[in-house]
Protein backbone atom coordinates (compact mmCIF):
# COMPACT_ATOMS: atom_id res chain seq x y z
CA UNK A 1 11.22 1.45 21.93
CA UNK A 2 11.23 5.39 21.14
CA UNK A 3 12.07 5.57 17.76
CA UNK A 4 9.60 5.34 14.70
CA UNK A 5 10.06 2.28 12.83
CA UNK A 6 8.47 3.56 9.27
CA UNK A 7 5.87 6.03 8.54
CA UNK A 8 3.90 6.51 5.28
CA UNK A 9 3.08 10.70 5.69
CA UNK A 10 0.85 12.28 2.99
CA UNK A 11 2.26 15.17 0.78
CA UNK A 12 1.21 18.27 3.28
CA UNK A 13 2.41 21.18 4.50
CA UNK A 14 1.75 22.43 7.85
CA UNK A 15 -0.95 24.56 6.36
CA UNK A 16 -2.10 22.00 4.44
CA UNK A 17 -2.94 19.29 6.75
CA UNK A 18 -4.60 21.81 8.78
CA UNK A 19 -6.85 22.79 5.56
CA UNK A 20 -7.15 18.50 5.29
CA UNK A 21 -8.70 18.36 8.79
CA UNK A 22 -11.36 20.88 8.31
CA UNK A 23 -12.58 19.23 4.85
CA UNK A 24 -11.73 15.93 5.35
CA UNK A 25 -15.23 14.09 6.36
CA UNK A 26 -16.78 15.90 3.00
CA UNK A 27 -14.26 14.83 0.92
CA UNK A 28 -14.31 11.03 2.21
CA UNK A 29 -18.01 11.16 1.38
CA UNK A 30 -17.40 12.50 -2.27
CA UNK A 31 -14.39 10.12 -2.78
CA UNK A 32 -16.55 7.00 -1.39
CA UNK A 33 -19.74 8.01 -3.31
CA UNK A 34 -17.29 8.47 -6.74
CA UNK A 35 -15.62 5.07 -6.26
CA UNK A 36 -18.88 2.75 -5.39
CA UNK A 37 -20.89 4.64 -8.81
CA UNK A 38 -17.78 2.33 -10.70
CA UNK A 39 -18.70 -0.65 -9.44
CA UNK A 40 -19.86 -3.64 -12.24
CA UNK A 41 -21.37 -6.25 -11.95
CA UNK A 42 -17.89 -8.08 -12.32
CA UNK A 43 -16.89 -7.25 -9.07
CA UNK A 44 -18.36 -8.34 -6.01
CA UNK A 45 -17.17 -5.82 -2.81
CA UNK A 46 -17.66 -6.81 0.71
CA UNK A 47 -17.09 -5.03 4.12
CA UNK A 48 -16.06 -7.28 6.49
CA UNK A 49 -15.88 -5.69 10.55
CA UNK A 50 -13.52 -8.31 12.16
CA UNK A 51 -11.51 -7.89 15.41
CA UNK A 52 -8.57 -9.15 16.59
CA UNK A 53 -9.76 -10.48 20.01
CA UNK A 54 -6.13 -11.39 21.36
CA UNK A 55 -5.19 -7.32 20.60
CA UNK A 56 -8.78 -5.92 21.47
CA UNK A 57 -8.35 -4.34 17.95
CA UNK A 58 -10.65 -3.90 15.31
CA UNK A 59 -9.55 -4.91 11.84
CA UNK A 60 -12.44 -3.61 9.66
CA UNK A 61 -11.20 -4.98 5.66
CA UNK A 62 -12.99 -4.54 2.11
CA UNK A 63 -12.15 -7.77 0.02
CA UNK A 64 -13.10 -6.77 -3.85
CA UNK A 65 -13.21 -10.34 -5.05
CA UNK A 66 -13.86 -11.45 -8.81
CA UNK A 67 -17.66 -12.07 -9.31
CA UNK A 68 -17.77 -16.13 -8.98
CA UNK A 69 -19.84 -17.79 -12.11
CA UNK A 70 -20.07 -21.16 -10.19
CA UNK A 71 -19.55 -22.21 -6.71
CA UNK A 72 -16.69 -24.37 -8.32
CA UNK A 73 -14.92 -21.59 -9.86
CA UNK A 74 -11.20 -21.48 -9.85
CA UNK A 75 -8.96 -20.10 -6.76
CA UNK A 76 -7.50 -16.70 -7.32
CA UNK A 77 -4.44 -14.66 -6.07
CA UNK A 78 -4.69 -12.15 -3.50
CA UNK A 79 -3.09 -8.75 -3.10
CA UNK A 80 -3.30 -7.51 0.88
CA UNK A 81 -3.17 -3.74 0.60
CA UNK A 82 -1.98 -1.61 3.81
CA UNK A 83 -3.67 2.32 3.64
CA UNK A 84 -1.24 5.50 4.32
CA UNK A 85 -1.59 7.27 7.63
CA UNK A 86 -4.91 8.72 7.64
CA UNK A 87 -6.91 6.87 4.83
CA UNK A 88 -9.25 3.41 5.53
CA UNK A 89 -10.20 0.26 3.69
CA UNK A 90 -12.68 2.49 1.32
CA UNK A 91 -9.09 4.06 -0.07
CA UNK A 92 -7.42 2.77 -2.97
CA UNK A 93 -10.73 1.56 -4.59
CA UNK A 94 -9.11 1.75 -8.21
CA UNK A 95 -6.72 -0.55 -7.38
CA UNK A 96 -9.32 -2.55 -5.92
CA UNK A 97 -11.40 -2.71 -8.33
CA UNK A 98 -9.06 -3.29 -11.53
CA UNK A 99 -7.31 -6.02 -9.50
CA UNK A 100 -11.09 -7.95 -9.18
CA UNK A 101 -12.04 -7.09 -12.77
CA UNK A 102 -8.96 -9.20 -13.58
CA UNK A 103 -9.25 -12.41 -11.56
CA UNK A 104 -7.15 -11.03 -8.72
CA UNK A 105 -8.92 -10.44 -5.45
CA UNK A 106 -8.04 -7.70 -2.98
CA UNK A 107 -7.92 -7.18 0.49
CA UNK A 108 -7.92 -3.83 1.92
CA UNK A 109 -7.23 -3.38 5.23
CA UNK A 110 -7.97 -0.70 7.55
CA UNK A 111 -5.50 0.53 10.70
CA UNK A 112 -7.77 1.85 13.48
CA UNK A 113 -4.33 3.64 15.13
CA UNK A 114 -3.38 5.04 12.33
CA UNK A 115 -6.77 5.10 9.76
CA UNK A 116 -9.00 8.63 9.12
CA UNK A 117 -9.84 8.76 12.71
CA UNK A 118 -6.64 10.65 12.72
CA UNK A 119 -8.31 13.57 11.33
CA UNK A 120 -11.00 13.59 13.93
CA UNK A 121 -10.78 16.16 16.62
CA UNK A 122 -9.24 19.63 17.02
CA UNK A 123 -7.09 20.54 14.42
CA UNK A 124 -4.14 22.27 16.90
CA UNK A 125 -3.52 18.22 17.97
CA UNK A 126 -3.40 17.40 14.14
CA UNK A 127 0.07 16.85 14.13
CA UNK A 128 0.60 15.41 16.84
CA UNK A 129 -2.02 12.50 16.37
CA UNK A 130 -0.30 11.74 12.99
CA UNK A 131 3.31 11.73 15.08
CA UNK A 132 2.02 9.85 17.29
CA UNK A 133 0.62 7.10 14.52
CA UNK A 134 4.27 6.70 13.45
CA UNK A 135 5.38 5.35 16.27
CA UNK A 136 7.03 1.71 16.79
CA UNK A 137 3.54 0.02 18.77
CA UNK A 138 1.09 1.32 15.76
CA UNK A 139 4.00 0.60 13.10
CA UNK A 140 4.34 -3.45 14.73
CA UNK A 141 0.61 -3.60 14.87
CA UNK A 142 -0.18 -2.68 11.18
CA UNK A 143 1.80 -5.75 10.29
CA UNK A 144 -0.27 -7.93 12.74
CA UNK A 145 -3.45 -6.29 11.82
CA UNK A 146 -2.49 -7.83 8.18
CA UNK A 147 -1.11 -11.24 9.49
CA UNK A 148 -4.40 -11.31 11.57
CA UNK A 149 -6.83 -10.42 8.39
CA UNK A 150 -5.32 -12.98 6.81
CA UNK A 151 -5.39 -15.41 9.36
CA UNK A 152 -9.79 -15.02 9.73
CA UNK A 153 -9.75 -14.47 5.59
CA UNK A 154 -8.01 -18.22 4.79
CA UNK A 155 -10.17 -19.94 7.72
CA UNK A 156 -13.62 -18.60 6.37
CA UNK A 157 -16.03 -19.36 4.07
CA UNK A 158 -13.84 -17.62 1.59
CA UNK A 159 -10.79 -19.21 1.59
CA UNK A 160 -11.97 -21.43 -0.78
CA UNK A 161 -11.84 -18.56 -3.68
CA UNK A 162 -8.36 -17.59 -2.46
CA UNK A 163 -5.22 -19.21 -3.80
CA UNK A 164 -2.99 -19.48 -0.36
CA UNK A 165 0.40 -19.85 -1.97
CA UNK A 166 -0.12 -16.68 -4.53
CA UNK A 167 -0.43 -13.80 -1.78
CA UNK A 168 1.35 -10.44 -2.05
CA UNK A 169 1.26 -7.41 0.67
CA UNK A 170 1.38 -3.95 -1.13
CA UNK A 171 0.91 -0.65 0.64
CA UNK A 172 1.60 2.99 -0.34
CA UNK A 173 3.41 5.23 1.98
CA UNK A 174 2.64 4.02 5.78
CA UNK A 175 1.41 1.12 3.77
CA UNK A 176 4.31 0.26 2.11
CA UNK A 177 6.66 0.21 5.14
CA UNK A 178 3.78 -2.22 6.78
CA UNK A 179 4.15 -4.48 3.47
CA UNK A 180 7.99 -4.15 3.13
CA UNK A 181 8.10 -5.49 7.13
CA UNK A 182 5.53 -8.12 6.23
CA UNK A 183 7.95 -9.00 3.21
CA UNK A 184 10.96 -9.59 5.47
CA UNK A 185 12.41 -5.90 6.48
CA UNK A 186 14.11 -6.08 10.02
CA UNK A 187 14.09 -3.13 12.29
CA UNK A 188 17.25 -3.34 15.61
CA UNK A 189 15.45 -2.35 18.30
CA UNK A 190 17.43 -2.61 21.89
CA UNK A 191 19.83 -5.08 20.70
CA UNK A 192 17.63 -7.21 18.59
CA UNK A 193 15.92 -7.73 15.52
CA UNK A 194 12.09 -6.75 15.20
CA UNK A 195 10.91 -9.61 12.38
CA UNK A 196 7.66 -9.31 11.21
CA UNK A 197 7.78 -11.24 8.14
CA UNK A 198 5.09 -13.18 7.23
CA UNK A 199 5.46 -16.35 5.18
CA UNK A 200 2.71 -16.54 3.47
CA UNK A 201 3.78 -13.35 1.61
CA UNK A 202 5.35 -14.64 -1.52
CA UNK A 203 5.39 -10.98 -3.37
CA UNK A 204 5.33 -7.15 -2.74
CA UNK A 205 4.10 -3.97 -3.98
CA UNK A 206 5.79 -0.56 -2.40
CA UNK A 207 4.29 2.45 -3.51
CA UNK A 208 5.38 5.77 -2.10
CA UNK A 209 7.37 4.04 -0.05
CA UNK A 210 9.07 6.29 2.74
CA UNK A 211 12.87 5.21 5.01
CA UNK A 212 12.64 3.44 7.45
CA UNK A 213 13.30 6.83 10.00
CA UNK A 214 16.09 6.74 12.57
CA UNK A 215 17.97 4.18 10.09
CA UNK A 216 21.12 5.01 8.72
CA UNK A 217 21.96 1.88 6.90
CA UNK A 218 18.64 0.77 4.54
CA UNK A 219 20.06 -2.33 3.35
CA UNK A 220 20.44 -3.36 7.02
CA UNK A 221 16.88 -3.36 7.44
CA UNK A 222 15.82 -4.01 3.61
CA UNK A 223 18.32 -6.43 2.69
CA UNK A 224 16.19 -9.62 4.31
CA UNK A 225 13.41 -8.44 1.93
CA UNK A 226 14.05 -11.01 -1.10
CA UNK A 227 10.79 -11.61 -2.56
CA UNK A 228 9.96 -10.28 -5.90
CA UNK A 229 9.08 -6.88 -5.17
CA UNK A 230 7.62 -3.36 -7.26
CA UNK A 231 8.17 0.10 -6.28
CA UNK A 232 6.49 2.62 -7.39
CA UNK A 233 6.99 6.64 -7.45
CA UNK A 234 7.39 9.77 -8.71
CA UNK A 235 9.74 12.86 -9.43
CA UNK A 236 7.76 14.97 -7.02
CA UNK A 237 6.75 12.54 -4.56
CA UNK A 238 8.09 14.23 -1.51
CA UNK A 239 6.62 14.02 2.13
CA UNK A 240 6.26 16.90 4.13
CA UNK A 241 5.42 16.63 7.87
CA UNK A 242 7.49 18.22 11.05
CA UNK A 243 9.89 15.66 11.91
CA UNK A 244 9.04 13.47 8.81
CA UNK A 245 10.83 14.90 5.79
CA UNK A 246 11.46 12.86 3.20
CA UNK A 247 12.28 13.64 -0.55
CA UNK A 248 11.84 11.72 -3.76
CA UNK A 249 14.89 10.23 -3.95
CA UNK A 250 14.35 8.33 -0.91
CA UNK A 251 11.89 5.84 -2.77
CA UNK A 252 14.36 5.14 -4.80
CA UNK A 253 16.83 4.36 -1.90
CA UNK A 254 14.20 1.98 -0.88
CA UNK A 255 14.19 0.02 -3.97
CA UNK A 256 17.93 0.36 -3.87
CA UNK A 257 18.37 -1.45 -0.16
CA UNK A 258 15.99 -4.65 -0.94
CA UNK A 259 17.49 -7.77 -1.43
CA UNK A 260 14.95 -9.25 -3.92
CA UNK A 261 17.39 -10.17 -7.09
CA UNK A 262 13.62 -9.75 -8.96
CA UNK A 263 12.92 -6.26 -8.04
CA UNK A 264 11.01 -3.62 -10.39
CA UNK A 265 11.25 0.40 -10.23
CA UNK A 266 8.86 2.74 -11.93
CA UNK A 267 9.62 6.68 -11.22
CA UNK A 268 6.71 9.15 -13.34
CA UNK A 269 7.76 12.26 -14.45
CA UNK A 270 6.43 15.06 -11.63
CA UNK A 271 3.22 14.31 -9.57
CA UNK A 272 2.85 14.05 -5.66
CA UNK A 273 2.99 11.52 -2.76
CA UNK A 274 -1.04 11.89 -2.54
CA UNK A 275 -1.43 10.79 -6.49
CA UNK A 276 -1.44 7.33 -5.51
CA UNK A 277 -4.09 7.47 -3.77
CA UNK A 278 -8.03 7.61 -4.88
CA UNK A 279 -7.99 11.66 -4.95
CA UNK A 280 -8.43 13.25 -8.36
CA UNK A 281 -6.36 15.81 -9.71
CA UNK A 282 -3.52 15.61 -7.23
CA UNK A 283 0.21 15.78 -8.88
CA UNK A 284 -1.62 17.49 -11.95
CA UNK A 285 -5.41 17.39 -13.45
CA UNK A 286 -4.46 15.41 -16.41
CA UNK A 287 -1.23 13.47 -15.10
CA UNK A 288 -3.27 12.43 -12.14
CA UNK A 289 -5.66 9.88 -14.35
CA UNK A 290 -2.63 8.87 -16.46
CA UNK A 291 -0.61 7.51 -13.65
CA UNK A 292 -3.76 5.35 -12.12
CA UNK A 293 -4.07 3.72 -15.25
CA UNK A 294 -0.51 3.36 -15.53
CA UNK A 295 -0.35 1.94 -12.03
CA UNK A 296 -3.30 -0.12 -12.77
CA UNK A 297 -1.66 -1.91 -15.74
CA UNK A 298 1.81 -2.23 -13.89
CA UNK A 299 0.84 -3.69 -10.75
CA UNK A 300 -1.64 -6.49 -12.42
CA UNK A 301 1.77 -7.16 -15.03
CA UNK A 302 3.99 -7.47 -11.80
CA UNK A 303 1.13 -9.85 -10.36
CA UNK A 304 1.11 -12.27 -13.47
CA UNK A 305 4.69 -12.03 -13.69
CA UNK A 306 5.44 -13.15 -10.37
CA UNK A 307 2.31 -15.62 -10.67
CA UNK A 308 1.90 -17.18 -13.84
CA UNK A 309 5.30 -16.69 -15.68
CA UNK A 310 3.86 -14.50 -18.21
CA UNK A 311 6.37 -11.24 -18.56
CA UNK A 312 4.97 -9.81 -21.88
CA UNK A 313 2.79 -7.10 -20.35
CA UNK A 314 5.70 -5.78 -17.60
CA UNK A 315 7.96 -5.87 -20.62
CA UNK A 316 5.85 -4.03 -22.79
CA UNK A 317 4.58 -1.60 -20.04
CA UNK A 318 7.74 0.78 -19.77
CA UNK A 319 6.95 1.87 -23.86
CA UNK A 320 3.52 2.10 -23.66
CA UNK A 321 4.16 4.62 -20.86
CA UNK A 322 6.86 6.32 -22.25
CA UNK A 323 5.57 9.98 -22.24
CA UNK A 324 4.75 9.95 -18.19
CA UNK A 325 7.80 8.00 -16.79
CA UNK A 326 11.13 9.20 -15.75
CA UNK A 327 12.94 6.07 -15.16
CA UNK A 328 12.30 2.27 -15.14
CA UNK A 329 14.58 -0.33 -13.56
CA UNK A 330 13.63 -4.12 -13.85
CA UNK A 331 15.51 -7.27 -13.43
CA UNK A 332 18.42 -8.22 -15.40
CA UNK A 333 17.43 -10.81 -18.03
């Protein structure tokens, strides 16, 4: 195989990522220290160091779970989130976090071929390590890297907390490929169909999700994705990389090519490919917080929604945001 299957690349310019590399280990630190001072008492966050022993691959996860008032308490839906190229399980945290507050726990995987590591090293071979993270053996191993964490989380002590038949995969950028493959994409390769879906996955969350590259026909590899899906983006979110253009409108080709009849689009108005993620002031110093909350509230609608039957907050979500959205798509009634 020699083409990439997806790739989730962050919002950089050459200059950029170089400017990324040299800052990156003080910024993790500041971004990790900022996220853990949010923390209540509502949440309880574990780091879990597991590894796939059939792969010889380490599959370090944080599970924010919903703080348990009795060994007996109820079992709760899970939301497996996939990082973009370059981040780790410490990424995302407000998603994390709101999910847990809200009797939803969430998994957070971590990619060790594609994770933060990337940014490690000499920064002349910076583009080249995240080229070579986008290829087809790191793209099929993010999927089994979530298939495997969830696997070890539904056989553990834990499972017992988790509700087995409510799971959804969600991802932004790199991730989201990973969770639209885990969902049911299909990828040709050599005369045959890559499948990666996993069963268990009953719902999905795309955010910033990039084309499948080297595909000319989406629907041919997003057409088998018919669970209820979201996908999330924004005017501006464009990804910039040698080799790895892609611009906004391609999220919304995405959302376009899968199958799901029970599919969901929300487009803001400006931001970046990066605002997704737990970075502050990217895509604009006062837009930035606006669209986390706004993502916040969406993705816990779509979750009930899907879950529990219970539309009235995803109805009611696409006025509330009004002033921040460009566009909003949802199921016909």
């Amino acid at each position: 195989m020699t083409r990439p299957i997806p790739t989730l690349l962050p919002h950089f310019s050459r200059r950029a990522l170089l400017q990324a590399a040299a800052g990156a280990a003080a910024l993790a630190a500041m971004k990790l220290q900022a996220a853990e001072s949010q923390l209540t008492g509502a949440v309880e966050v574990l780091d879990l160091d597991w590894a796939d022993a059939a792969r010889q691959r380490p599959v370090p996860v944080r599970l924010y779970l919903p703080a348990a008032a009795e060994p007996a308490a109820r079992r709760v839906p899970l939301v497996v989130f996939s990082h973009g190229i370059g981040g780790s399980r410490r990424g995302y945290s407000y998603l994390g976090q709101h999910f847990a507050r809200h009797g939803v726990a969430s998994l957070h995987l971590q990619h060790v071929g594609s994770d933060r590591n990337l940014w490690m090293g000499s920064i002349f071979g910076l583009v080249g390590r995240l080229q070579g993270a986008a290829q087809d053996g790191e793209a099929i191993a993010r999927v089994q890297d979530l298939r495997f964490a969830l696997d070890t989380l539904l056989a553990g002590d834990l499972a017992r907390r988790i509700d087995a038949s409510r799971i959804v995969a969600a991802g932004h950028s790199y991730g989201a490929n990973t969770t639209l493959l885990a969902a049911g994409a299909k990828v040709a390769r050599e005369g045959r169909a890559i499948a990666l879906k996993d069963e268990r996955v009953r719902a999905a969350i795309a955010i910033s999700a990039p084309p499948f590259y080297g595909e000319s026909e989406p629907a041919r590899v997003l057409g088998s994705v018919t669970v209820p899906s979201l996908h999330i983006t924004a005017t501006d979110d464009v990804i910039r990389i040698p080799g790895y253009y892609s611009g906004a409108e391609d999220r919304v080709a995405v959302f376009d090519a899968v199958g799901s009849r029970s599919k969901w689009l929300a487009v803001f108005e400006g931001g970046s490919h990066s605002m997704f993620t737990d970075r502050a002031g990217t895509g604009g110093v006062a837009l930035n917080p606006q669209v986390k909350a706004a993502t916040q509230a969406l993705t816990l609608a779509f979750v009930r929604s899907v879950f529990e039957g219970d539309s009235s907050a995803i109805s009611a979500w696409p006025q509330q945001h009004a002033a921040i959205l460009a566009r909003f798509s949802a199921p016909a009634a």
